[in-house]
Protein backbone atom coordinates (compact mmCIF):
# COMPACT_ATOMS: atom_id res chain seq x y z
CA UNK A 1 -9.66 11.51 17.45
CA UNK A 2 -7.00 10.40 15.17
CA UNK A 3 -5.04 7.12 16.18
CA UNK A 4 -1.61 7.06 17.00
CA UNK A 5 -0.33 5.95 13.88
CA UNK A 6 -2.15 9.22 11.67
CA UNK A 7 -0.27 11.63 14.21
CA UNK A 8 2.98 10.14 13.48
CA UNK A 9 2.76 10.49 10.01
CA UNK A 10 1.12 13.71 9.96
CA UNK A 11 4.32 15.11 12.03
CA UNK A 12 7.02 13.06 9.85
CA UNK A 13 5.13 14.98 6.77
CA UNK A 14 5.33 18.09 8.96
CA UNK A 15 8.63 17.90 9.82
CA UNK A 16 10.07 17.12 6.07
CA UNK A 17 9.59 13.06 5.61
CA UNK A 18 12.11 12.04 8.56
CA UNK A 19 13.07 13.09 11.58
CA UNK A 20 14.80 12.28 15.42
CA UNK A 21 12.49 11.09 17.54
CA UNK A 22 12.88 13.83 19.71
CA UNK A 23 11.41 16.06 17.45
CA UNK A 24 8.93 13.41 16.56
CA UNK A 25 7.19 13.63 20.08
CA UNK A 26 7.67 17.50 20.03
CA UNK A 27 5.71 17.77 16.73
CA UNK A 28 3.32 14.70 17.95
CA UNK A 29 2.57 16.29 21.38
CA UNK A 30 1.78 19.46 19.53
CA UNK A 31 -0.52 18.17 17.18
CA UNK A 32 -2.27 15.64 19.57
CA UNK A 33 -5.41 16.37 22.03
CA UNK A 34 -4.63 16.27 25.67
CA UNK A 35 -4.76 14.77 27.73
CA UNK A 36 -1.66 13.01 27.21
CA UNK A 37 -0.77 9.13 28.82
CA UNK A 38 2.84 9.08 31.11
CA UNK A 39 3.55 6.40 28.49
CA UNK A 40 3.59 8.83 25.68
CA UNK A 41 7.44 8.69 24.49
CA UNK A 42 6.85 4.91 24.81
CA UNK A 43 3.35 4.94 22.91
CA UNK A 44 5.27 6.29 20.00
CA UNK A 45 8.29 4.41 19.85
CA UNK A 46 6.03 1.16 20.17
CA UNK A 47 3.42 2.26 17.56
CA UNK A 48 6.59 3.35 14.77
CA UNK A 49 8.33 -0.30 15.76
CA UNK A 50 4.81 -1.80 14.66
CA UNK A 51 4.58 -0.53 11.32
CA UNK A 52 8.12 -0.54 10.52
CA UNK A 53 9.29 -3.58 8.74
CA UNK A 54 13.15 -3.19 9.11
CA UNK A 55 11.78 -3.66 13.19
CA UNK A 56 11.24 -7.82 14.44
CA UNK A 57 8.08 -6.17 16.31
CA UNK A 58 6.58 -5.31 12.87
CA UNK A 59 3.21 -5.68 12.66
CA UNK A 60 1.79 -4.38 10.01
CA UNK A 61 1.32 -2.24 7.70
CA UNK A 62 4.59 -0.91 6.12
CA UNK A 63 4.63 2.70 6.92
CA UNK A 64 8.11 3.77 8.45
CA UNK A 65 11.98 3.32 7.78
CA UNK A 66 14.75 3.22 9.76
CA UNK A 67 16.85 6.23 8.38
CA UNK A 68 20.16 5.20 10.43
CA UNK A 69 19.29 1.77 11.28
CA UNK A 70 17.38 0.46 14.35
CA UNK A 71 18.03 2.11 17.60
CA UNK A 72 19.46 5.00 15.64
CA UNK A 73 16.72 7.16 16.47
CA UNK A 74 16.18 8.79 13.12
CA UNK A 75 12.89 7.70 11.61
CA UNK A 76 10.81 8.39 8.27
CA UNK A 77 8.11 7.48 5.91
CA UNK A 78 8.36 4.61 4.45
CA UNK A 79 6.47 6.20 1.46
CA UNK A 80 5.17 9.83 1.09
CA UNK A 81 3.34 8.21 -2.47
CA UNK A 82 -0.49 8.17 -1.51
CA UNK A 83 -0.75 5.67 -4.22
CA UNK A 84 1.89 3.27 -3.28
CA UNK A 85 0.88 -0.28 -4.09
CA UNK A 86 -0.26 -2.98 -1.46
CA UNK A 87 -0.20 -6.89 -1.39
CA UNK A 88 -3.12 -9.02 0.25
CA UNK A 89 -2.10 -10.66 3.49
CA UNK A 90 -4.67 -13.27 4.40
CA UNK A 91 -6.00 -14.67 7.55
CA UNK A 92 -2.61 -17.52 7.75
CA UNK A 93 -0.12 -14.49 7.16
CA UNK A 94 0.15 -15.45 3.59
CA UNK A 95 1.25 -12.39 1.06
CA UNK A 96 -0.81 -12.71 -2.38
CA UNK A 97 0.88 -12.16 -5.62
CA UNK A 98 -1.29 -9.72 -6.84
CA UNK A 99 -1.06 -5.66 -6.55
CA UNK A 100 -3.67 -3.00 -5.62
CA UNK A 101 -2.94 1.01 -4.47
CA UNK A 102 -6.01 3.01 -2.94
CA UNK A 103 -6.18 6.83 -4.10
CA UNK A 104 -8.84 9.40 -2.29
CA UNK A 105 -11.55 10.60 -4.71
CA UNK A 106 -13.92 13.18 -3.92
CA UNK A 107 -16.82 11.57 -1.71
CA UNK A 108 -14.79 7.90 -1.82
CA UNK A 109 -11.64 5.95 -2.41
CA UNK A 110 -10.40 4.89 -5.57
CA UNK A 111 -9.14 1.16 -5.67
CA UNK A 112 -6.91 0.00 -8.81
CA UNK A 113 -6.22 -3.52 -9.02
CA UNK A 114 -3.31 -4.25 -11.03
CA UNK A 115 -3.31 -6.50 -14.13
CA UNK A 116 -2.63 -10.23 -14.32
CA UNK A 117 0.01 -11.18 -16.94
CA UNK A 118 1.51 -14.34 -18.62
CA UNK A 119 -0.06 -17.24 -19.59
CA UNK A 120 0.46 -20.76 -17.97
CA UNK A 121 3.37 -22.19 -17.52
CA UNK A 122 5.22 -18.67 -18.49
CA UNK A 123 8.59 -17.52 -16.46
CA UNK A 124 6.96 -13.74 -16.73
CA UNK A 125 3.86 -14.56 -14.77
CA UNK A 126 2.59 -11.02 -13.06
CA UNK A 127 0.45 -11.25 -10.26
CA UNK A 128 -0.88 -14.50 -10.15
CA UNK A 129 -3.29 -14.37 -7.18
CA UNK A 130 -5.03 -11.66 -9.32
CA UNK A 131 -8.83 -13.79 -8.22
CA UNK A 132 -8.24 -14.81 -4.41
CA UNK A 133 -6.63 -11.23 -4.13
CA UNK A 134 -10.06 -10.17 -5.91
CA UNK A 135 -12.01 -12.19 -3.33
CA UNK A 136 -10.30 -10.92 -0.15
CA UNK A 137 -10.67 -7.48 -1.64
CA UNK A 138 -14.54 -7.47 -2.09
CA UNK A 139 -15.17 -9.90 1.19
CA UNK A 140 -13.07 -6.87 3.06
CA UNK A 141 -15.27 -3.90 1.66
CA UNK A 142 -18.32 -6.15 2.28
CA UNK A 143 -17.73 -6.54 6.06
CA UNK A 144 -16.80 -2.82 6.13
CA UNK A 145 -20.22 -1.71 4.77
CA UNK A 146 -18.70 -0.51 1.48
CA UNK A 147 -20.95 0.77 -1.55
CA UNK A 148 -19.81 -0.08 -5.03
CA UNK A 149 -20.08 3.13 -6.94
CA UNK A 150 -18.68 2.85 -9.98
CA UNK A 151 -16.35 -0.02 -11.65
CA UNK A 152 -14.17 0.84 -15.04
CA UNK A 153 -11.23 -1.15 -16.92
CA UNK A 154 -8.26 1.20 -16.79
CA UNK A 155 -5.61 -0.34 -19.50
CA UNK A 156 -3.86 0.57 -22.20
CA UNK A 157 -6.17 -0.22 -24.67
CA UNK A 158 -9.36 1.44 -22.87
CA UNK A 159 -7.19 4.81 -22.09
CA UNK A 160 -8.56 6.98 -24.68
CA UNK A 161 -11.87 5.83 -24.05
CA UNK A 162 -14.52 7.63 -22.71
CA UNK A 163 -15.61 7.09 -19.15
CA UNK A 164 -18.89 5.48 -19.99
CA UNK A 165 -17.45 2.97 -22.39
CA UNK A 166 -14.62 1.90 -19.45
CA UNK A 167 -17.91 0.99 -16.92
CA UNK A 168 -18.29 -2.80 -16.07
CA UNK A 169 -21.82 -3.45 -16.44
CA UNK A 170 -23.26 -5.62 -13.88
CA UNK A 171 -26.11 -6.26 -12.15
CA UNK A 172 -27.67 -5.52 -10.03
CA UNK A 173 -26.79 -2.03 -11.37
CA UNK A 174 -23.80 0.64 -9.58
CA UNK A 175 -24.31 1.65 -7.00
CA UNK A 176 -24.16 -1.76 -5.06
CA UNK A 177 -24.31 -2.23 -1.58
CA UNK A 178 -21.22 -4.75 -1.00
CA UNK A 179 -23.12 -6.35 2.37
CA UNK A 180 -26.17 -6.49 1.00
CA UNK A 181 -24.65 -8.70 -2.35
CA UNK A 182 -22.17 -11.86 -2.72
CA UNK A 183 -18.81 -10.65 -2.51
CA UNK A 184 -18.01 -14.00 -4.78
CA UNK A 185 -20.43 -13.14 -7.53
CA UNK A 186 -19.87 -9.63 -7.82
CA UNK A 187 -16.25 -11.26 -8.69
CA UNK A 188 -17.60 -13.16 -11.10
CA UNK A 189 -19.64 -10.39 -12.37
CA UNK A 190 -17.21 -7.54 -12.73
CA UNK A 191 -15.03 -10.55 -14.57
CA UNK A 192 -16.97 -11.45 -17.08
CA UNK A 193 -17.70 -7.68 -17.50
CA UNK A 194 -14.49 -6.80 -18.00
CA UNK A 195 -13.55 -9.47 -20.81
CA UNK A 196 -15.77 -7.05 -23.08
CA UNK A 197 -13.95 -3.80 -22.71
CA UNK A 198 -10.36 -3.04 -24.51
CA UNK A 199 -10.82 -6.23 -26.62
CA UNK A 200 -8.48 -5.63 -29.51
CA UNK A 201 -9.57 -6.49 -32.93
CA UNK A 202 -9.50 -9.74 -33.90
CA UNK A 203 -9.14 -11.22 -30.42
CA UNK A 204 -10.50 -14.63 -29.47
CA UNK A 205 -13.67 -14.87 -27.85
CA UNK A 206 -13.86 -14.96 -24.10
CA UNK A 207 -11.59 -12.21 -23.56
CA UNK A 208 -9.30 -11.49 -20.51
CA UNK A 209 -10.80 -10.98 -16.87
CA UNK A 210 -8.16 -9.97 -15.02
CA UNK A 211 -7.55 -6.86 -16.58
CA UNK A 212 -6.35 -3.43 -14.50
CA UNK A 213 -9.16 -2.15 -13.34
CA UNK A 214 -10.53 0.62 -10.54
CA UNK A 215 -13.05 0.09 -8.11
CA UNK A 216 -14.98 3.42 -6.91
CA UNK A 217 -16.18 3.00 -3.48
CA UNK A 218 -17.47 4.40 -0.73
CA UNK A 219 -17.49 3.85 3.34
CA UNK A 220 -20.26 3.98 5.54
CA UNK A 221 -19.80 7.04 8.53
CA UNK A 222 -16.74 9.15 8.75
CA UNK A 223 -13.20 9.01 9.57
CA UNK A 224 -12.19 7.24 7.08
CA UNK A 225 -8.63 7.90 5.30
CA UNK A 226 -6.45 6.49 2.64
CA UNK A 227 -3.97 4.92 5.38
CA UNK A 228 -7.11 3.32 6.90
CA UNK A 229 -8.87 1.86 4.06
CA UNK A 230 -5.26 0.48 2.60
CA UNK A 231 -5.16 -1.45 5.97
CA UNK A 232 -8.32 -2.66 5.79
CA UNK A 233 -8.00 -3.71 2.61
CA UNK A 234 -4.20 -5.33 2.76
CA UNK A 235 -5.02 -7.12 6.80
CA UNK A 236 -8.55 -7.25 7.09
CA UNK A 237 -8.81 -4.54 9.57
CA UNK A 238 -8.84 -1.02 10.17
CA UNK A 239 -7.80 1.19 13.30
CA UNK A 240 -11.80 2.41 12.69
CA UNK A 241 -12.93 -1.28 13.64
CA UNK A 242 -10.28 -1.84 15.94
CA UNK A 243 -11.85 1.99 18.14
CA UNK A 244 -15.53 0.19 17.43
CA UNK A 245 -14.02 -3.14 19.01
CA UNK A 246 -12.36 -1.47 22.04
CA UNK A 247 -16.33 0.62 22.83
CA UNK A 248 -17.77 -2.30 22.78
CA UNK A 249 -15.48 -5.02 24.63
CA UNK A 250 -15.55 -2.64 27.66
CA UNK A 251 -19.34 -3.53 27.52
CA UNK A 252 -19.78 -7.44 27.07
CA UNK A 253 -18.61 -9.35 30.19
CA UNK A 254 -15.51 -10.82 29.37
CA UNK A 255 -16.59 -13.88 32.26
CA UNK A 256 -19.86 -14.52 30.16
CA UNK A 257 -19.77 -13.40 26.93
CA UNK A 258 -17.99 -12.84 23.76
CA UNK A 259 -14.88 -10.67 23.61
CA UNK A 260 -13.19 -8.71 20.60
CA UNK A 261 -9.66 -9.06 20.96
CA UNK A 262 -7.65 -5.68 20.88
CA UNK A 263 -4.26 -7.66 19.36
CA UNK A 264 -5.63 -8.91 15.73
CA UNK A 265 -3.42 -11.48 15.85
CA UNK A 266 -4.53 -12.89 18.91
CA UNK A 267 -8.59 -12.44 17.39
CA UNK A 268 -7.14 -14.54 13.82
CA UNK A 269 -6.02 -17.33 16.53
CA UNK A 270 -8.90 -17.48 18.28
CA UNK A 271 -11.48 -17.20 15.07
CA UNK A 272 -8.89 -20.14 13.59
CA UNK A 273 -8.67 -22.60 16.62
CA UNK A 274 -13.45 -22.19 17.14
CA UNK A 275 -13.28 -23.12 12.82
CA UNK A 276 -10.78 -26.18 13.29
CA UNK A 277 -12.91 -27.52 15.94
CA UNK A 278 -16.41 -27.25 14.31
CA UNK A 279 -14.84 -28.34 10.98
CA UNK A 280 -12.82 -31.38 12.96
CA UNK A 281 -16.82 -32.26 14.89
CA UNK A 282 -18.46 -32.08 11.93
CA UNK A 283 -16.49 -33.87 9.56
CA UNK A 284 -16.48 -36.52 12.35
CA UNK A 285 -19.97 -36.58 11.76
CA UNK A 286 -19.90 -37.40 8.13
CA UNK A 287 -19.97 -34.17 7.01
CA UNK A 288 -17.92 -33.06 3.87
CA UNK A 289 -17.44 -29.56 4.78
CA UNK A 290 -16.14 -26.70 2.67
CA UNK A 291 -14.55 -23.02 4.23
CA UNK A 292 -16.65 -20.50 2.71
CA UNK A 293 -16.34 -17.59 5.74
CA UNK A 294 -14.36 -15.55 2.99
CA UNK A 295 -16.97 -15.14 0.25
CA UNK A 296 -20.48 -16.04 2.35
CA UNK A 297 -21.86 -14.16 5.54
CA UNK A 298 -21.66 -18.09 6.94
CA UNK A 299 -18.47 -19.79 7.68
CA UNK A 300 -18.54 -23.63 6.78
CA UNK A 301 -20.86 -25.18 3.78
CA UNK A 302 -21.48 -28.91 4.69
CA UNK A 303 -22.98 -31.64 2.52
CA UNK A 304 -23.72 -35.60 3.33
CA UNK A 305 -25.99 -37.67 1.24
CA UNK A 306 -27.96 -34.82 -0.53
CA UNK A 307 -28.76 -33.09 2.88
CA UNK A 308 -27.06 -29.22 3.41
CA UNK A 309 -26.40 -27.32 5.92
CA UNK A 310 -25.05 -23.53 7.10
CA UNK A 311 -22.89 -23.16 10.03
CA UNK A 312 -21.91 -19.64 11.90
CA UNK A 313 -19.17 -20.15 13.89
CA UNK A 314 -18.23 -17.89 17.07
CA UNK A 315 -15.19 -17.89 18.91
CA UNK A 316 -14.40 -16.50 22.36
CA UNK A 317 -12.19 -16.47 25.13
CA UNK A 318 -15.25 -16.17 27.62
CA UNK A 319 -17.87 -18.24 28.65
CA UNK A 320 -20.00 -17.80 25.29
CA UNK A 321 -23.40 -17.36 26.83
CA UNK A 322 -23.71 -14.29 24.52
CA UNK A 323 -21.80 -13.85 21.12
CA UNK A 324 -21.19 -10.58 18.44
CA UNK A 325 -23.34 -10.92 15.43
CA UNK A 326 -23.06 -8.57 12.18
CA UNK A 327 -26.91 -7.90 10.72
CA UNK A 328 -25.43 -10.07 7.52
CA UNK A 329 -25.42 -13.06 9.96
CA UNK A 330 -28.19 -12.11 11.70
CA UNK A 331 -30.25 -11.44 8.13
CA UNK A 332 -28.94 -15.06 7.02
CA UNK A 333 -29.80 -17.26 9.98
CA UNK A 334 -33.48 -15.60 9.79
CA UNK A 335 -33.33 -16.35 5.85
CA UNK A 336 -32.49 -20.32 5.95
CA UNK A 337 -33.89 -22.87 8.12
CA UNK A 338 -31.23 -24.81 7.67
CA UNK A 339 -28.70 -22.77 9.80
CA UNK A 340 -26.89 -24.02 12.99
CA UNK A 341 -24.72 -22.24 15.39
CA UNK A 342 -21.18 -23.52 16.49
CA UNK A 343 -20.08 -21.74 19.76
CA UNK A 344 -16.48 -22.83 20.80
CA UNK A 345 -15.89 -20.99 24.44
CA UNK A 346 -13.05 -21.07 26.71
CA UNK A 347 -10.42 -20.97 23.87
CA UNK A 348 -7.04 -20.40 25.84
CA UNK A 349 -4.27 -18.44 24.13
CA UNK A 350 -0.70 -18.51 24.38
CA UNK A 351 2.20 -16.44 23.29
CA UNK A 352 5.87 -17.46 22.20
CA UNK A 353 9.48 -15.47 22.99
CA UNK A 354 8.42 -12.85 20.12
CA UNK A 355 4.59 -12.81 21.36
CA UNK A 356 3.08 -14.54 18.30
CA UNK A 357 -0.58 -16.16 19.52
CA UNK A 358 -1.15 -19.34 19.82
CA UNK A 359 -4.79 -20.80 20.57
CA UNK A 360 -5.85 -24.20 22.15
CA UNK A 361 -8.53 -25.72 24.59
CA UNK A 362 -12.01 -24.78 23.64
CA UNK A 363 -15.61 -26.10 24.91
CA UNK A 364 -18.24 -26.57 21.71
CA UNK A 365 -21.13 -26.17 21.77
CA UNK A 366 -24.18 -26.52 19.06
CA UNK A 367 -26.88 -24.82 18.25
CA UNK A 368 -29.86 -26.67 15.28
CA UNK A 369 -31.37 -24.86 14.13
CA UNK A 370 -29.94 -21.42 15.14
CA UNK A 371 -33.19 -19.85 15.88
CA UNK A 372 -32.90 -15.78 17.13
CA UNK A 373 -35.97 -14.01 18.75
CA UNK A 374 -36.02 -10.03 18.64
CA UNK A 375 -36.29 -10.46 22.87
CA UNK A 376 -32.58 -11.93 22.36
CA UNK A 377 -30.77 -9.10 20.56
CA UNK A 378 -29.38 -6.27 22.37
CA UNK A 379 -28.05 -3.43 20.23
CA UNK A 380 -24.67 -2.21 21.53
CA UNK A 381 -23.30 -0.13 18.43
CA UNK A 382 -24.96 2.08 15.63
CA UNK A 383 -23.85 4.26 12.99
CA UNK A 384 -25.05 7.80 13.52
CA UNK A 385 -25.01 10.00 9.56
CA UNK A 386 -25.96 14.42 10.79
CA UNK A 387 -26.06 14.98 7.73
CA UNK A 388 -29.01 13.06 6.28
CA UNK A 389 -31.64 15.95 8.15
CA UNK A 390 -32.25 17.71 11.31
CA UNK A 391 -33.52 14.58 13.00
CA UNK A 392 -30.72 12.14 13.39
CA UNK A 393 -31.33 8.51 12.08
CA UNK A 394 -29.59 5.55 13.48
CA UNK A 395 -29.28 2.24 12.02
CA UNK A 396 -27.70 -1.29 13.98
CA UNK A 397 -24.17 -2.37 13.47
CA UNK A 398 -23.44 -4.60 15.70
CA UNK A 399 -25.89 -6.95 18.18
CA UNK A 400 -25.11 -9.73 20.21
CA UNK A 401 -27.54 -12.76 21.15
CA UNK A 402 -27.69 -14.25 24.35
């Protein structure tokens, strides 16, 4: 079923770009599956305050005005460009300097990231976080499953190129499975690729590797649209992960185990407040530890006197006697001895006047090595594909270890 949010803007489109919100829940109600909740008027209002910006409930991400100011009751879209460009927000609430815009091909998505421009110490300086935008980017498509189909430089200079002469060479070779591969050195890869291509004559050697350039990619299963893979891409999330968290909190015990939260914000706080504690015990312990949860499928990188060492670290509201694992976590920890486990349970959140999240409390606990036996996994998610043959194959997504 489509989510709140893709009704909405399917009936503002319907209905010319704007429109009262009476007609909005006429158009929505039409258009939407029954049954329908008693809170339905209220569903709406609530989900357009959320991704309106000119609203203090604003959530995220930027897809409705105000036509007549708040409590006006005229609303429409923000944007009716499909390609309209989008900013990195990280895990803080930080906004990167640095511009992408997602466009639907015809079995994927087309991701453009825009150029960086002037030099150091220049007043004209375009989109500076050009690399940790780059790194959030790839990290995001790698914990969405994404495939790397197809890579080109799309500037000036390579415009009358062909196609095959625009195509970042890297290896391992397109297509590349994004959770299979280092979302930090395909970075590095597509960068140093890219300082080859559109190289005017006569330029100095190295070249420039933050060019404009388009990523072609494609998402595992189905459901997914340009609105969704924009959000994923600008907040780390997607109302496609968010459905997949919902199915599968209704299934661990939220008294014993490991919960997802349904608020994001609420999930950053408690991911945030598990990290500060492991990083606080470990550094206690002499460790000089490094935050590497953005660009590894670990979280913290620790070093003292030549010795190394991994750490996964798990969050949770609950008791923590069993935790969510992703197969690139579960892959690692079997990969490396030299893994451990940092469970922080009974995190306690609170909430200010505006109902910002706020995390504290927290019981940690340590697993070394972090050693998992197939008799501790329980599956409790997979990906289901009809169209690979008449016999349906399944694959795991998610797991959890007791």
């Amino acid at each position: 079923m489509a989510t709140w949010r893709d009704d909405i803007v399917h009936a503002l489109n319907s209905l010319g770009g704007s429109a009262a919100l009476a007609d909005i829940y006429a158009e929505v109600r039409r258009i939407r599956p029954l049954p329908h909740p008693q809170s339905f008027e209220e569903v709406i209002r609530r989900t357009i305050e959320q991704a309106s910006s000119d609203t203090q409930s604003y959530t995220g991400p930027d897809l409705f005005r105000s036509i007549n100011g708040v409590g006006g009751g005229v609303w429409g879209l923000r944007s009716r460009d499909r390609n309209a460009r989008e900013r990195v927000r990280t895990e803080s609430g930080m906004t990167l300097d640095a511009e992408f815009s997602v466009a639907p091909e015809s079995d994927g998505f087309a991701i453009v990231i825009e150029s960086r421009g002037g030099g150091h110490g220049s007043a004209a300086k375009r989109h500076p976080d050009y690399q940790d935008s780059m790194r959030f980017l790839l990290s995001r498509l790698a914990a969405a499953g994404a495939t790397l189909a197809d890579a080109t430089v799309e500037s000036r200079e390579t415009a009358a190129l062909p196609h095959q002469e625009k195509v970042l060479e890297i290896a391992p070779p397109f297509p590349v499975s994004l959770a299979s591969e280092d979302p930090e050195e395909i970075r590095l890869r597509l960068g140093r690729a890219q300082a080859l291509i559109g190289r005017a004559r006569g330029a100095p050697r190295g070249g420039n590797s933050t060019k404009r350039i388009r990523l072609f990619v494609r998402f595992p299963g189905s459901g997914w649209t340009v609105g969704r893979a924009r959000e994923l891409l600008a907040y780390g999330t997607s109302d496609i992960a968010m459905d997949e968290v919902a199915n599968i909190e209704a299934i661990v015990d939220p008294q014993k185990g490991q919960r997802y939260a349904s608020d994001v914000r609420t999930k950053i706080a408690v991911e945030r407040r598990a990290m500060d504690l492991a990083k606080a015990w470990l550094s206690d312990d002499g460790w000089t530890v490094r935050d590497v949860s953005k660009s590894r499928s670990y979280d913290l990188h620790c070093a003292k006197q030549g010795q190394e060492l991994r750490v996964e670290v798990k969050g949770t509201r609950g008791g923590g006697d069993t935790i969510l694992i992703t197969r690139n976590e579960l892959n690692h920890a079997r990969d490396h001895a030299n893994v451990h486990l940092a469970i922080v349970s009974r995190i306690v959140i609170d909430r200010d006047s505006k109902g910002a999240p706020s995390a504290s409390g927290g019981v940690l606990r340590w697993y070394q090595p972090w050693v998992i036996k197939d008799s501790d996994l329980e599956a409790i998610a997979f990906e289901w594909t009809s169209a690979r043959s008449a016999l349906a194959t399944t694959r795991t997504r998610a797991v959890r270890s007791r």
